[in-house]
N, C-alpha and C. Protein backbone atom coordinates (compact mmCIF):
# COMPACT_ATOMS: atom_id res chain seq x y z
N UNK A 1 105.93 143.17 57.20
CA UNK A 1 104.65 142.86 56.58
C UNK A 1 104.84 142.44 55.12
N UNK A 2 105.85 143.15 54.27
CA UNK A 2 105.78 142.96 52.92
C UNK A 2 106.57 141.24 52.72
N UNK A 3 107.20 140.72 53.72
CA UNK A 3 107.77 139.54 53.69
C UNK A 3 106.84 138.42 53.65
N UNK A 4 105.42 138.31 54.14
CA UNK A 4 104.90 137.72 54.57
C UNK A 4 103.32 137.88 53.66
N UNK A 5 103.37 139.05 53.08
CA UNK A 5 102.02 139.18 52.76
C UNK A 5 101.74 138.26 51.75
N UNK A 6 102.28 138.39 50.66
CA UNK A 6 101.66 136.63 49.58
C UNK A 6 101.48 135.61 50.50
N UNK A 7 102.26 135.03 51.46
CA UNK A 7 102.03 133.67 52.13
C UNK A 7 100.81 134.05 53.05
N UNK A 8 100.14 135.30 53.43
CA UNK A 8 99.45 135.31 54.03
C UNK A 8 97.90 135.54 53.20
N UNK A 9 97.93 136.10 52.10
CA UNK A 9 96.97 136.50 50.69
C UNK A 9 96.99 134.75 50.42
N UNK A 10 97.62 134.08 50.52
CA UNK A 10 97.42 132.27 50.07
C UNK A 10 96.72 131.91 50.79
N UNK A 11 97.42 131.85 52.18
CA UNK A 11 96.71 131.12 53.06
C UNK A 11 95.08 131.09 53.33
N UNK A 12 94.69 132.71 53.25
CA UNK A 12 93.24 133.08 52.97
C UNK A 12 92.74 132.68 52.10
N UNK A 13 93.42 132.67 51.08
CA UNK A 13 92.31 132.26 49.89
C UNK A 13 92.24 130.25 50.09
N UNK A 14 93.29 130.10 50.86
CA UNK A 14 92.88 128.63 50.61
C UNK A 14 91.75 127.96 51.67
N UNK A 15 91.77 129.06 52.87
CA UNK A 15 90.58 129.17 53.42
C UNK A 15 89.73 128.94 53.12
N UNK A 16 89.29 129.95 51.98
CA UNK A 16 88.26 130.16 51.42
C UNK A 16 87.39 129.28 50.72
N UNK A 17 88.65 128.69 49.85
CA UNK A 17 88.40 127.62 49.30
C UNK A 17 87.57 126.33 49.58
N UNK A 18 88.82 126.23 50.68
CA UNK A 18 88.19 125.05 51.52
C UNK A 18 86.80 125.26 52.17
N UNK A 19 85.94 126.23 52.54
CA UNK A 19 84.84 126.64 52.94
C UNK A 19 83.49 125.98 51.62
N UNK A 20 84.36 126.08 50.42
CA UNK A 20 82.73 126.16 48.94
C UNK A 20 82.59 124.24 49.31
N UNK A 21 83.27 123.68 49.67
CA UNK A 21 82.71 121.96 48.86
C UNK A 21 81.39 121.94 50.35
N UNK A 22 81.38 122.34 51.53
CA UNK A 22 80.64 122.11 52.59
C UNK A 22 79.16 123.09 52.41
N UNK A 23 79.73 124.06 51.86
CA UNK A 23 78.83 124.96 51.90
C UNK A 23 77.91 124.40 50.01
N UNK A 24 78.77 124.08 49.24
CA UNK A 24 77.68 123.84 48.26
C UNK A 24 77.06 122.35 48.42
N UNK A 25 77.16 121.51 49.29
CA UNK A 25 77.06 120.27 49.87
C UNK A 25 75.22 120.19 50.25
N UNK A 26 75.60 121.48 51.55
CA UNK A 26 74.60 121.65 52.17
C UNK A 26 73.09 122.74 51.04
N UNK A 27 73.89 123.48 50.17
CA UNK A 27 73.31 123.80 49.55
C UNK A 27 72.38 122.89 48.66
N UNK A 28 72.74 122.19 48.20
CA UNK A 28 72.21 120.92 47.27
C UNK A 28 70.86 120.08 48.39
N UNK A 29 71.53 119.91 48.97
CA UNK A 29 70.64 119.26 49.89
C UNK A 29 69.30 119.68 50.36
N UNK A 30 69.81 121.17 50.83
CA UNK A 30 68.17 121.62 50.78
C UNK A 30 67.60 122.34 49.73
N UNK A 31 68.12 122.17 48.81
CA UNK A 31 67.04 122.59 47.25
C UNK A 31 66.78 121.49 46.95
N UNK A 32 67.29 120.07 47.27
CA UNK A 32 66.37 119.19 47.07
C UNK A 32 65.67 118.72 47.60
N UNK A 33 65.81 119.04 48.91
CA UNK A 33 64.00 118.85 49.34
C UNK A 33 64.08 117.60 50.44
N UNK A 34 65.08 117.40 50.69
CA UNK A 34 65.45 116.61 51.62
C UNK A 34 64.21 116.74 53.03
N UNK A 35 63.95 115.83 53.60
CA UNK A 35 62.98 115.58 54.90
C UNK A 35 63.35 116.26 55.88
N UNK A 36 63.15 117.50 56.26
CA UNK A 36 63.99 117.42 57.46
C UNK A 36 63.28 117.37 58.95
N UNK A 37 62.53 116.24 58.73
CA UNK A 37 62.18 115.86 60.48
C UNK A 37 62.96 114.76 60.70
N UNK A 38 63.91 114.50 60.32
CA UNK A 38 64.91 113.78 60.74
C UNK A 38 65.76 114.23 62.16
N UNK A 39 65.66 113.57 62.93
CA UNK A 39 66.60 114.35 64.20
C UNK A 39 67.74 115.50 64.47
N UNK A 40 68.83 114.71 63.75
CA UNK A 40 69.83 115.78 63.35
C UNK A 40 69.58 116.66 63.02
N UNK A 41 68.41 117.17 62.34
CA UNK A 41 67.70 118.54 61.38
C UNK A 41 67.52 118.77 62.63
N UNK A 42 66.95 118.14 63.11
CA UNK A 42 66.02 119.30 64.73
C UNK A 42 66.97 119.92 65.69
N UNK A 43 67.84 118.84 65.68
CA UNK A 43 69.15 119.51 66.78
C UNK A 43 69.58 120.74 65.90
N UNK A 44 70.47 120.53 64.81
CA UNK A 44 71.00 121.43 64.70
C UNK A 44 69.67 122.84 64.04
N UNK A 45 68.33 122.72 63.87
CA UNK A 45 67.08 123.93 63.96
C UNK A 45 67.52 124.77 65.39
N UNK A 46 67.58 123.46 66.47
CA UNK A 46 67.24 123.81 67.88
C UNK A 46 68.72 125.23 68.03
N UNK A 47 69.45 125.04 68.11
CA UNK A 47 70.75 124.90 68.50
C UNK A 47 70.49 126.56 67.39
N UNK A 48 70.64 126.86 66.27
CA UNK A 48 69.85 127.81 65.68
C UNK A 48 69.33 128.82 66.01
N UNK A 49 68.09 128.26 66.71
CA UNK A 49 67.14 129.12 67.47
C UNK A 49 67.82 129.59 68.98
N UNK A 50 68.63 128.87 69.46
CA UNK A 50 69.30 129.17 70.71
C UNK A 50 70.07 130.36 70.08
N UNK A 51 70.75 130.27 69.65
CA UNK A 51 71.78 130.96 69.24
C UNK A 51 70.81 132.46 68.79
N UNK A 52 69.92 132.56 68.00
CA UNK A 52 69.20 133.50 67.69
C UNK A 52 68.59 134.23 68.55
N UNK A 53 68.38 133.50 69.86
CA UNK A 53 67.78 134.12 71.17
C UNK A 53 68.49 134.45 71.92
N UNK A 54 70.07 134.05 72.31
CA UNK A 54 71.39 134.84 72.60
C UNK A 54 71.54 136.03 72.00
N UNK A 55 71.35 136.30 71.00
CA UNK A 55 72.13 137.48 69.93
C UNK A 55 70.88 138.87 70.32
């Protein structure tokens, strides 16, 4: 374990990383107010609500 743990403490964090440009992307988008009766909005609402009624 101790051989491996920095390369594995990296790898996570670069995870992580890679997770903020999509996530502050989408963030922006809907504080600005973007339309969303646009289709794509509805699929992925729909798809949402499925998922919420599975759980």
């Amino acid at each position: 374990m101790n051989k491996v743990r920095l390369e594995a403490i990296m790898w996570g964090a670069g995870t992580a990383l890679g997770e903020l440009p999509p996530y502050f992307m989408a963030r922006a988008a809907r504080l600005s107010g973007a339309d969303l009766d646009d289709d794509e909005f509805e699929e992925i609402e729909e798809l949402i609500h499925e998922k919420k009624r599975a759980s």
